[in-house]
C-alpha atoms as a PDB file:
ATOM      1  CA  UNK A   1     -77.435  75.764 -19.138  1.00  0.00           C
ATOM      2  CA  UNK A   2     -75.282  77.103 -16.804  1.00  0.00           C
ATOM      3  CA  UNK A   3     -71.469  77.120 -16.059  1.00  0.00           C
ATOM      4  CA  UNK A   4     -72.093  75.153 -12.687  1.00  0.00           C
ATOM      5  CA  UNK A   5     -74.394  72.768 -14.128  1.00  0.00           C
ATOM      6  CA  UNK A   6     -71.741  71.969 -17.016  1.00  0.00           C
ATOM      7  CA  UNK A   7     -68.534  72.165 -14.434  1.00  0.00           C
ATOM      8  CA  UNK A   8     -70.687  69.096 -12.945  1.00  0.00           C
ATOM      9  CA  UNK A   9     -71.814  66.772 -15.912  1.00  0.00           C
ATOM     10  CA  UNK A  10     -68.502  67.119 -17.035  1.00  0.00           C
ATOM     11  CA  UNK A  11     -66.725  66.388 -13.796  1.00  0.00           C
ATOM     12  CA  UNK A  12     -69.447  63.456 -13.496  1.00  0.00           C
ATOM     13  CA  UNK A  13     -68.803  61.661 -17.091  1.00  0.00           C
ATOM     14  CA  UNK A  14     -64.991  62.172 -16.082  1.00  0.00           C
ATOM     15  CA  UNK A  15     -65.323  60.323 -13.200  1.00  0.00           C
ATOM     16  CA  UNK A  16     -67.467  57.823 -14.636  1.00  0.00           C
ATOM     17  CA  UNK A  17     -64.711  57.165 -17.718  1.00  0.00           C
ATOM     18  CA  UNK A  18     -61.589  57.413 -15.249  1.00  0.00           C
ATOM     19  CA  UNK A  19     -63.265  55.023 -13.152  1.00  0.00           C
ATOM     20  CA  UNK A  20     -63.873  52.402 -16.035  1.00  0.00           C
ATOM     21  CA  UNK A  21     -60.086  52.924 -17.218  1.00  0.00           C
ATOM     22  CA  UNK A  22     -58.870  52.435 -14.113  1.00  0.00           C
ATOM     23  CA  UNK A  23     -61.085  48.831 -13.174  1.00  0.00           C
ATOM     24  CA  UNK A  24     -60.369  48.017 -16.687  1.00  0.00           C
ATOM     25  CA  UNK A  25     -56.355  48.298 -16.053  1.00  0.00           C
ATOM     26  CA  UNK A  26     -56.758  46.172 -12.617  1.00  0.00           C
ATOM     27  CA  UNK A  27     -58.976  43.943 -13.956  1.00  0.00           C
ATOM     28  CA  UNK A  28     -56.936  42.337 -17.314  1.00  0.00           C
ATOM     29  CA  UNK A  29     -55.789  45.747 -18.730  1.00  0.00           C
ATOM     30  CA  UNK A  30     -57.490  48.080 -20.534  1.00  0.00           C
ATOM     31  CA  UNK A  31     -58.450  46.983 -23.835  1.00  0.00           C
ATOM     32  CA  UNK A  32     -57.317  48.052 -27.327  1.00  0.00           C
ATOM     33  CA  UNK A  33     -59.636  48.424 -29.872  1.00  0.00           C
ATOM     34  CA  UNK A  34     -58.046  47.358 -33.723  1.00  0.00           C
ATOM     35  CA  UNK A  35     -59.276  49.134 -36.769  1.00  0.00           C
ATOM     36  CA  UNK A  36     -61.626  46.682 -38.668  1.00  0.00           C
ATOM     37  CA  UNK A  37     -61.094  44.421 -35.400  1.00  0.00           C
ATOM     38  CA  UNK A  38     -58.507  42.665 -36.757  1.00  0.00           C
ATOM     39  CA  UNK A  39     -55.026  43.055 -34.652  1.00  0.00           C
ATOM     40  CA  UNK A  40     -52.743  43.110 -37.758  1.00  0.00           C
ATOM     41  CA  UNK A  41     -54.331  46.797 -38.052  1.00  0.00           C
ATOM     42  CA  UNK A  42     -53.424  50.056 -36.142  1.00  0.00           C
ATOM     43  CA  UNK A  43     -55.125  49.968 -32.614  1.00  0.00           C
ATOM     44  CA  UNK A  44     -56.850  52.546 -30.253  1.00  0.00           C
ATOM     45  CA  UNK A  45     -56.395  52.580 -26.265  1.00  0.00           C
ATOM     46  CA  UNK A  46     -59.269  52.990 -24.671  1.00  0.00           C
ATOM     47  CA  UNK A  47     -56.924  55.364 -22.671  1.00  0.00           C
ATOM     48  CA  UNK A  48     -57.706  58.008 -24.934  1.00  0.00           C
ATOM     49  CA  UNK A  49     -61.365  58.060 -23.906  1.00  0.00           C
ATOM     50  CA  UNK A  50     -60.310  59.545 -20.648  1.00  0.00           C
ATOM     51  CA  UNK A  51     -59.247  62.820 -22.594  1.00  0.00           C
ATOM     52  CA  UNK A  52     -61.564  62.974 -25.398  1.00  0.00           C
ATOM     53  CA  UNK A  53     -65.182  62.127 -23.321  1.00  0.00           C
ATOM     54  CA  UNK A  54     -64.607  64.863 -20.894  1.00  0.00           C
ATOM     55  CA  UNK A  55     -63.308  67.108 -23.991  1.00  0.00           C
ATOM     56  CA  UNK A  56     -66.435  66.532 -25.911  1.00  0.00           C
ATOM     57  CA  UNK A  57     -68.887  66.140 -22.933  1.00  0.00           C
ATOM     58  CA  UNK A  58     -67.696  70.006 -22.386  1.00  0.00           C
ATOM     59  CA  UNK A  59     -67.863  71.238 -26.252  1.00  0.00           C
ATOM     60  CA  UNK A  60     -71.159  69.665 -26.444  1.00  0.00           C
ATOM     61  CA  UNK A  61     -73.056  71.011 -23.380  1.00  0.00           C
ATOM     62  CA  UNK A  62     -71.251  74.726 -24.435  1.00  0.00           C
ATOM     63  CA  UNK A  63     -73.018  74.036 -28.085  1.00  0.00           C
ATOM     64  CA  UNK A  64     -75.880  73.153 -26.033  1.00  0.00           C
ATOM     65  CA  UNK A  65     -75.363  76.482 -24.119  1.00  0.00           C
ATOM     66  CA  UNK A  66     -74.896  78.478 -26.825  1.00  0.00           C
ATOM     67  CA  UNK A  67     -78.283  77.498 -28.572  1.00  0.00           C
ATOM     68  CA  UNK A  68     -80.051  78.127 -25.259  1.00  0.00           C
ATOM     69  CA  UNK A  69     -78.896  81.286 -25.968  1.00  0.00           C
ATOM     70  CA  UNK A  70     -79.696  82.942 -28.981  1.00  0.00           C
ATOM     71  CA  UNK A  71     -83.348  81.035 -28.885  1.00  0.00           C
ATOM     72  CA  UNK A  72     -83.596  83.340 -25.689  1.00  0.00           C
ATOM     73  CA  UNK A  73     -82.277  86.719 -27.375  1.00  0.00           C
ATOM     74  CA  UNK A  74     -84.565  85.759 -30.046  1.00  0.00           C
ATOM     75  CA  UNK A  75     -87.387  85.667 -27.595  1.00  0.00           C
ATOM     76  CA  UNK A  76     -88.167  81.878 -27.726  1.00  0.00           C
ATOM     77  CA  UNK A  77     -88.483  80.622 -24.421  1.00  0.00           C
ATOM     78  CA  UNK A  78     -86.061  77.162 -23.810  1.00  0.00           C
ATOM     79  CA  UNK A  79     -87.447  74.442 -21.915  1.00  0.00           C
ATOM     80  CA  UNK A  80     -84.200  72.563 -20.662  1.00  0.00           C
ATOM     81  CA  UNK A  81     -86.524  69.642 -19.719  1.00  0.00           C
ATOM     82  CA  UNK A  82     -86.670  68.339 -23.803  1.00  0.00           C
ATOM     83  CA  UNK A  83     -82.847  69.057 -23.780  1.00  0.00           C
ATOM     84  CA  UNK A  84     -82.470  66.329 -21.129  1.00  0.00           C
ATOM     85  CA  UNK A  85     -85.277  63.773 -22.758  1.00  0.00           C
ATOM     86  CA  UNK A  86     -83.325  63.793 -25.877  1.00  0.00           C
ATOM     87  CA  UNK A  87     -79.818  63.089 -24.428  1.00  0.00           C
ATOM     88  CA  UNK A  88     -81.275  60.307 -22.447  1.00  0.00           C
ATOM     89  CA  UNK A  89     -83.135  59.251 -25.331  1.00  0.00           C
ATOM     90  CA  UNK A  90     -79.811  59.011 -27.103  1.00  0.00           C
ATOM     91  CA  UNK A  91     -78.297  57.561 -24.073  1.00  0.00           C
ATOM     92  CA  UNK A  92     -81.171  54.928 -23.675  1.00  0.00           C
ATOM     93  CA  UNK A  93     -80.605  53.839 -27.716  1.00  0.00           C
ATOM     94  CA  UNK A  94     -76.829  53.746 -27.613  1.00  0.00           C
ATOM     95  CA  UNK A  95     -77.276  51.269 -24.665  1.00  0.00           C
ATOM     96  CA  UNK A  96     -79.320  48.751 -26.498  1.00  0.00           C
ATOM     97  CA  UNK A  97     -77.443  49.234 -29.509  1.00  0.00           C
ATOM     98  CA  UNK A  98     -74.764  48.411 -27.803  1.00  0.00           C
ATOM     99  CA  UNK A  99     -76.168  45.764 -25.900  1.00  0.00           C
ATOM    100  CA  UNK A 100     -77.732  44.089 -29.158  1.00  0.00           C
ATOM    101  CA  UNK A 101     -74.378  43.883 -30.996  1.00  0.00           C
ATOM    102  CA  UNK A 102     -73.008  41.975 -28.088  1.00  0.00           C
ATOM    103  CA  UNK A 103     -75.406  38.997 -27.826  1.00  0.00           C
ATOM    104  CA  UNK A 104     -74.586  38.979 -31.693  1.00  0.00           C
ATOM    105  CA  UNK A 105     -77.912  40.046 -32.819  1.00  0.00           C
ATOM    106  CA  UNK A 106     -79.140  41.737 -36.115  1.00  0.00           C
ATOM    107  CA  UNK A 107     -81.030  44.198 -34.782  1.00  0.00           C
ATOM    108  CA  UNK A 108     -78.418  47.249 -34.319  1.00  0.00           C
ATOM    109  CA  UNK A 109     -78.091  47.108 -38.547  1.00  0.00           C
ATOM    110  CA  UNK A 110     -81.805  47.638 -38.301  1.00  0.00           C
ATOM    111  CA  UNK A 111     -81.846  50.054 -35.399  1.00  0.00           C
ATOM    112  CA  UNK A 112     -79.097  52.273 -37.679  1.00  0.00           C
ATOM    113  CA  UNK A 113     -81.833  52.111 -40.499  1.00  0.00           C
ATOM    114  CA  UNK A 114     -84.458  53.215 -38.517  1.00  0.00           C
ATOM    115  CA  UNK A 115     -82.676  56.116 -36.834  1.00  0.00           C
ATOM    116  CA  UNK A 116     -81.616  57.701 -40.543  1.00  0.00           C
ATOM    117  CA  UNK A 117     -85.213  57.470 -41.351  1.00  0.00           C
ATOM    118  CA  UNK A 118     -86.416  59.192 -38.098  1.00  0.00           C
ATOM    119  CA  UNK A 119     -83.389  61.677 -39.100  1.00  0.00           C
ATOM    120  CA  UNK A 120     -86.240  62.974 -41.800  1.00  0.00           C
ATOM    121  CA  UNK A 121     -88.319  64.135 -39.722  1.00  0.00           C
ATOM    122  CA  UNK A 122     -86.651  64.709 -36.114  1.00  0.00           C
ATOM    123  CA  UNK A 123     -83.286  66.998 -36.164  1.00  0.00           C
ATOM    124  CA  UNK A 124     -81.228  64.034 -34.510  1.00  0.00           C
ATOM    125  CA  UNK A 125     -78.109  66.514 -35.556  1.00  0.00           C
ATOM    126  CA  UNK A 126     -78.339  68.368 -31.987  1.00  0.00           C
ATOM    127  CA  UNK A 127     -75.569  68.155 -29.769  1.00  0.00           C
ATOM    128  CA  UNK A 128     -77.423  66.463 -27.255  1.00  0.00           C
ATOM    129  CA  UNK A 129     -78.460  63.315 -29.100  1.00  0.00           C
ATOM    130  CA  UNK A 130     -74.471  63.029 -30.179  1.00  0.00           C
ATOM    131  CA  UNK A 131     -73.608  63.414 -26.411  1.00  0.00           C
ATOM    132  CA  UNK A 132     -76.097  60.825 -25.411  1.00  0.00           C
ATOM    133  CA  UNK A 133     -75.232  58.739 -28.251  1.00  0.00           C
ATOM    134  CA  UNK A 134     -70.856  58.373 -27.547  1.00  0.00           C
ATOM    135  CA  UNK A 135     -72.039  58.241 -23.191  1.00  0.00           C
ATOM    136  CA  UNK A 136     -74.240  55.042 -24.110  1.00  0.00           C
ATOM    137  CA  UNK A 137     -72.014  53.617 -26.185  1.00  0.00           C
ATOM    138  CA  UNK A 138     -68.586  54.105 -24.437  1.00  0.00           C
ATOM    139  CA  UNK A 139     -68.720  51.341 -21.630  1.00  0.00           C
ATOM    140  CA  UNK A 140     -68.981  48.756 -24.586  1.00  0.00           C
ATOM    141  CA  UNK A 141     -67.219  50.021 -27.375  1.00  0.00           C
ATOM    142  CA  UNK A 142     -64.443  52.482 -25.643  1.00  0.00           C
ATOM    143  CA  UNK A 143     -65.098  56.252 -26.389  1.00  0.00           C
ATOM    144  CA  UNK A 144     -63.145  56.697 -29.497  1.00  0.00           C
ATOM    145  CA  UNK A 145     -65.220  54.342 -31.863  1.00  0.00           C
ATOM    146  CA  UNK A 146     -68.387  55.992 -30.615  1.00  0.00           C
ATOM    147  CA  UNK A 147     -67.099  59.429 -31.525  1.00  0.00           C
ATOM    148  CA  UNK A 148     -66.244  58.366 -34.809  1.00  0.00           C
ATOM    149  CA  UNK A 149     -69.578  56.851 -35.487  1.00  0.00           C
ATOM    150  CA  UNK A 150     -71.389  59.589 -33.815  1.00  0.00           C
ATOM    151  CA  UNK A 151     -69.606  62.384 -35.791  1.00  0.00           C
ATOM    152  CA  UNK A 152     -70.318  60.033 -38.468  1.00  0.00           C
ATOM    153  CA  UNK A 153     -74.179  59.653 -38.533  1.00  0.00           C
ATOM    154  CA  UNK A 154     -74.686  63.571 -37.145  1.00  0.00           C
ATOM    155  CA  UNK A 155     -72.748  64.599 -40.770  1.00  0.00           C
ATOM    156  CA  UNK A 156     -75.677  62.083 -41.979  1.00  0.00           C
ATOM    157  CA  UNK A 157     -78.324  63.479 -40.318  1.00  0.00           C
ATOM    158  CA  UNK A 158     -77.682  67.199 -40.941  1.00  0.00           C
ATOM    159  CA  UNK A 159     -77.915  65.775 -44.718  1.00  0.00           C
ATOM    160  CA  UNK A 160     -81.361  64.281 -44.762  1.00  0.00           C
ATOM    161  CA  UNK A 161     -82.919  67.086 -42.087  1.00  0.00           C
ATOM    162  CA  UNK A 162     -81.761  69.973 -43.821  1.00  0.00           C
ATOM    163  CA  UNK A 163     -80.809  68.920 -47.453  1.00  0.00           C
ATOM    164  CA  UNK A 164     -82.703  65.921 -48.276  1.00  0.00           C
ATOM    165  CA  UNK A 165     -85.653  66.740 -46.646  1.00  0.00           C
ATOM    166  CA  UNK A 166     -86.083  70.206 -47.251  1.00  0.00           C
ATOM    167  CA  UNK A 167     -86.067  69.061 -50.890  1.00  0.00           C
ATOM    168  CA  UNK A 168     -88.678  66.612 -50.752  1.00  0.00           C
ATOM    169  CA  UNK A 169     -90.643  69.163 -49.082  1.00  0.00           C
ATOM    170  CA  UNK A 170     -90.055  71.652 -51.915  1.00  0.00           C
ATOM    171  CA  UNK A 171     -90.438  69.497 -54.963  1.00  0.00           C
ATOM    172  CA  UNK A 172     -93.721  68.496 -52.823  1.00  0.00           C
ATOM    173  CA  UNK A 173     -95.091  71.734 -52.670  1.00  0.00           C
ATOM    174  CA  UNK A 174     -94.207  72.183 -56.347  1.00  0.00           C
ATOM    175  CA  UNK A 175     -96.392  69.441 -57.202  1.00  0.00           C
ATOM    176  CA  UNK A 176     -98.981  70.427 -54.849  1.00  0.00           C
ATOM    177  CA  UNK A 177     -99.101  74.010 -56.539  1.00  0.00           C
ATOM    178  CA  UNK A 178     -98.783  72.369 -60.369  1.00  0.00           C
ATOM    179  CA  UNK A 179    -101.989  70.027 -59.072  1.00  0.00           C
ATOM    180  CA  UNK A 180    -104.039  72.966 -57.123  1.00  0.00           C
ATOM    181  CA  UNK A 181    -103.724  75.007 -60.732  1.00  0.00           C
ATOM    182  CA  UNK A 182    -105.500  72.362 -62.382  1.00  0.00           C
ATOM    183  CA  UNK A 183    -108.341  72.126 -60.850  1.00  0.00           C
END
């Protein structure tokens, strides 16, 4: 991924958040978002988004960068092409998660369940998933409880890709060894 193509998406999602603060602040301010939504509690300004989407949409897309690159010095050819499916993957499922939570539905608790149990055997960890993730979310939610959760269920899935499920996969081979020597 290269430096012009990140200058851009950058400069894009910074327009796009800016311009959502700014018809949020003409248009009945810009909301506040209370810890455990209850007002008694510290709050978070969606204000803040407009620093810490661009600062993340940049980190991300140089992680991205960086594992572009030392696939390629390790002679595995990148396709950039799954790099984008994936973030709008994760942009297309933080959209209806969002969009499910606000018609009051039950589905986004069962939505969260399924993506942990994809997180077995897909590496939802990748930076581009947790970019596409917060992007989705952020028009609904603000930027900052997206992060959170995002950071959140990446710590998760790093868990059950390459800790949980590596062991089931050992203890599985194990078995399959103990099983093959009986026979």
């Amino acid at each position: 991924m290269k430096l012009k193509t990140r200058i851009y998406f950058t400069g894009i999602v910074s327009l796009l958040i800016w311009s959502h603060l700014v018809w949020d602040y003409f248009h009945g301010g810009v909301p506040t978002h209370y810890i455990l939504h209850r007002a008694d509690l510290p709050g978070i300004s969606n204000w803040w988004g407009g620093i810490v989407l661009p600062l993340l949409t940049w980190y991300l897309l140089y992680r991205i960068h960086v594992r572009i690159v030392n696939k390629e010095k390790s002679g595995v050819p990148q396709n950039t092409t799954n790099i984008i499916y994936k973030f709008i993957a994760a942009l297309l499922f933080g959209i209806l998660l969002s969009f499910f939570f606000t018609i009051g539905s039950d589905f986004p608790g069962y939505m969260m369940i399924g993506l942990v149990l994809v997180s077995f055997f897909v590496p939802l960890y990748w930076p581009e998933y947790l970019l596409g993730f917060v992007i989705g979310m952020a028009y609904t939610f603000g930027v900052i409880l997206p992060v959170g959760i995002g950071i959140l269920l990446t710590l998760i899935f790093i868990i059950t890709y390459k800790f949980v499920r590596r062991g089931i996969l050992y203890l599985a081979s194990k078995i399959g060894l103990k099983k093959s020597k009986m026979n």
